[in-house]
C-alpha atoms as a PDB file:
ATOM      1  CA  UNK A   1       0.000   0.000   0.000  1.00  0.00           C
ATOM      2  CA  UNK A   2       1.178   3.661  -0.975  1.00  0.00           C
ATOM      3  CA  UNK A   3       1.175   6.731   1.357  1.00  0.00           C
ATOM      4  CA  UNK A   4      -0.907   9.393  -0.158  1.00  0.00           C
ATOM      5  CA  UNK A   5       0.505  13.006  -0.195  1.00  0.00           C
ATOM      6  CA  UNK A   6       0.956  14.757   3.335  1.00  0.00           C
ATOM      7  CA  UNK A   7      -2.975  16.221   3.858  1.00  0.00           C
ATOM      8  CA  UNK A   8      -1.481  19.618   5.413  1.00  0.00           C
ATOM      9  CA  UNK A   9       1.513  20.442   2.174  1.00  0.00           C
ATOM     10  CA  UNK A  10       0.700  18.002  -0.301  1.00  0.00           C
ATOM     11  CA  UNK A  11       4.353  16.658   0.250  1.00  0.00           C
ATOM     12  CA  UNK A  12       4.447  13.449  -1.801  1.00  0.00           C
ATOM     13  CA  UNK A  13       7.405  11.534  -0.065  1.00  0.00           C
ATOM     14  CA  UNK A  14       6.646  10.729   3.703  1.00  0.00           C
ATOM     15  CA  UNK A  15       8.427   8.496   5.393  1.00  0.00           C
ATOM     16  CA  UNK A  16       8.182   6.042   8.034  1.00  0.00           C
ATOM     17  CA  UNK A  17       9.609   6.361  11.639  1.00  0.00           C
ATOM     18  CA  UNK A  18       9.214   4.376  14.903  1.00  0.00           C
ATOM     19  CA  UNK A  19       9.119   4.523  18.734  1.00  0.00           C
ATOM     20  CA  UNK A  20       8.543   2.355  21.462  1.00  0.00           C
ATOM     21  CA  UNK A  21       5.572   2.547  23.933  1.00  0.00           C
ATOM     22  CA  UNK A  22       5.272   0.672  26.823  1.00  0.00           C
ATOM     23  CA  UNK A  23       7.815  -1.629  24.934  1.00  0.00           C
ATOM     24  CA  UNK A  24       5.781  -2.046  21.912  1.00  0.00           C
ATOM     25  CA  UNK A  25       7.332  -0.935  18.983  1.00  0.00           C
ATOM     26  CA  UNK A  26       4.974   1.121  16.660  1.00  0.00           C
ATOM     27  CA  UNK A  27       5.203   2.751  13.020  1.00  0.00           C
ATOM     28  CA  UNK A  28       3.775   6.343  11.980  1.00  0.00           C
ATOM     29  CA  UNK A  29       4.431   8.364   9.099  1.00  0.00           C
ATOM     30  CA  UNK A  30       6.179  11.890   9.161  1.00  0.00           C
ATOM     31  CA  UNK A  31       5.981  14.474   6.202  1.00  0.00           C
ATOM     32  CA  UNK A  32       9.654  15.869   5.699  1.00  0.00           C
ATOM     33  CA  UNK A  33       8.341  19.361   4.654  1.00  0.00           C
ATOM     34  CA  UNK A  34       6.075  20.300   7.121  1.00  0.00           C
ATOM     35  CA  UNK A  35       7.149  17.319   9.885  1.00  0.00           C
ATOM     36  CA  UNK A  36       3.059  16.593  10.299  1.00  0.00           C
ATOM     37  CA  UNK A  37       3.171  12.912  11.868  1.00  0.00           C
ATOM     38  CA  UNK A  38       0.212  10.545  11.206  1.00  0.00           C
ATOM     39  CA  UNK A  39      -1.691   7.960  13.551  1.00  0.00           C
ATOM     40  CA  UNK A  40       0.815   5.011  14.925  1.00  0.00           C
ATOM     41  CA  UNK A  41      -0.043   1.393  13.773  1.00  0.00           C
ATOM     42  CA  UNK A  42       1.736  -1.773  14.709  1.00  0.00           C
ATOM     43  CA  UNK A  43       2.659  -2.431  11.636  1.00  0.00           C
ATOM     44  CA  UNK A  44       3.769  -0.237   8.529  1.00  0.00           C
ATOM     45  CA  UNK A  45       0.930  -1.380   6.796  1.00  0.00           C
ATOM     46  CA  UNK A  46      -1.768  -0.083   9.750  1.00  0.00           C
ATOM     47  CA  UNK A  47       0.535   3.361  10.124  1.00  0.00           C
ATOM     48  CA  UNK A  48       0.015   3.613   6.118  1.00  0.00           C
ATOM     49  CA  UNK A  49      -3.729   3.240   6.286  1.00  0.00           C
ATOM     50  CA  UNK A  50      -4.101   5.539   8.969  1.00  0.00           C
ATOM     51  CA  UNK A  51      -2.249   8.028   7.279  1.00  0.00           C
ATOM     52  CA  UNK A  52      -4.414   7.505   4.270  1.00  0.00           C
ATOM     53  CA  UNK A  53      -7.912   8.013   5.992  1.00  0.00           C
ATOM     54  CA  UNK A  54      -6.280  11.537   7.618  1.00  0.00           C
ATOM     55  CA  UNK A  55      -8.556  14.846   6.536  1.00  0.00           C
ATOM     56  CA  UNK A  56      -6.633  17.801   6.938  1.00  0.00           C
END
């Protein structure tokens, strides 16, 4: 699955980052123009989607 173009810039090239909460790992996606970050998901796949379904 593709990430659509950041909803706030229309950046078309976000990429994904990680973090750890309460020692589960999780995926969002960050916009590298304006540094938005979407909704985590335990997988890439789940981050993607959420990022997809954002409204700006």
């Amino acid at each position: 699955m593709n990430a659509r173009n950041c909803p706030f810039c229309g950046h078309n090239d976000p990429y994904y980052d990680e973090m750890a909460i309460d020692g589960l790992t999780v995926y969002y996606l960050t916009c590298p123009e304006c540094e938005c970050e979407g909704p985590t998901g335990r997988t890439t796949q789940e981050a993607t989607e959420g990022w997809n379904r954002r409204a700006a």
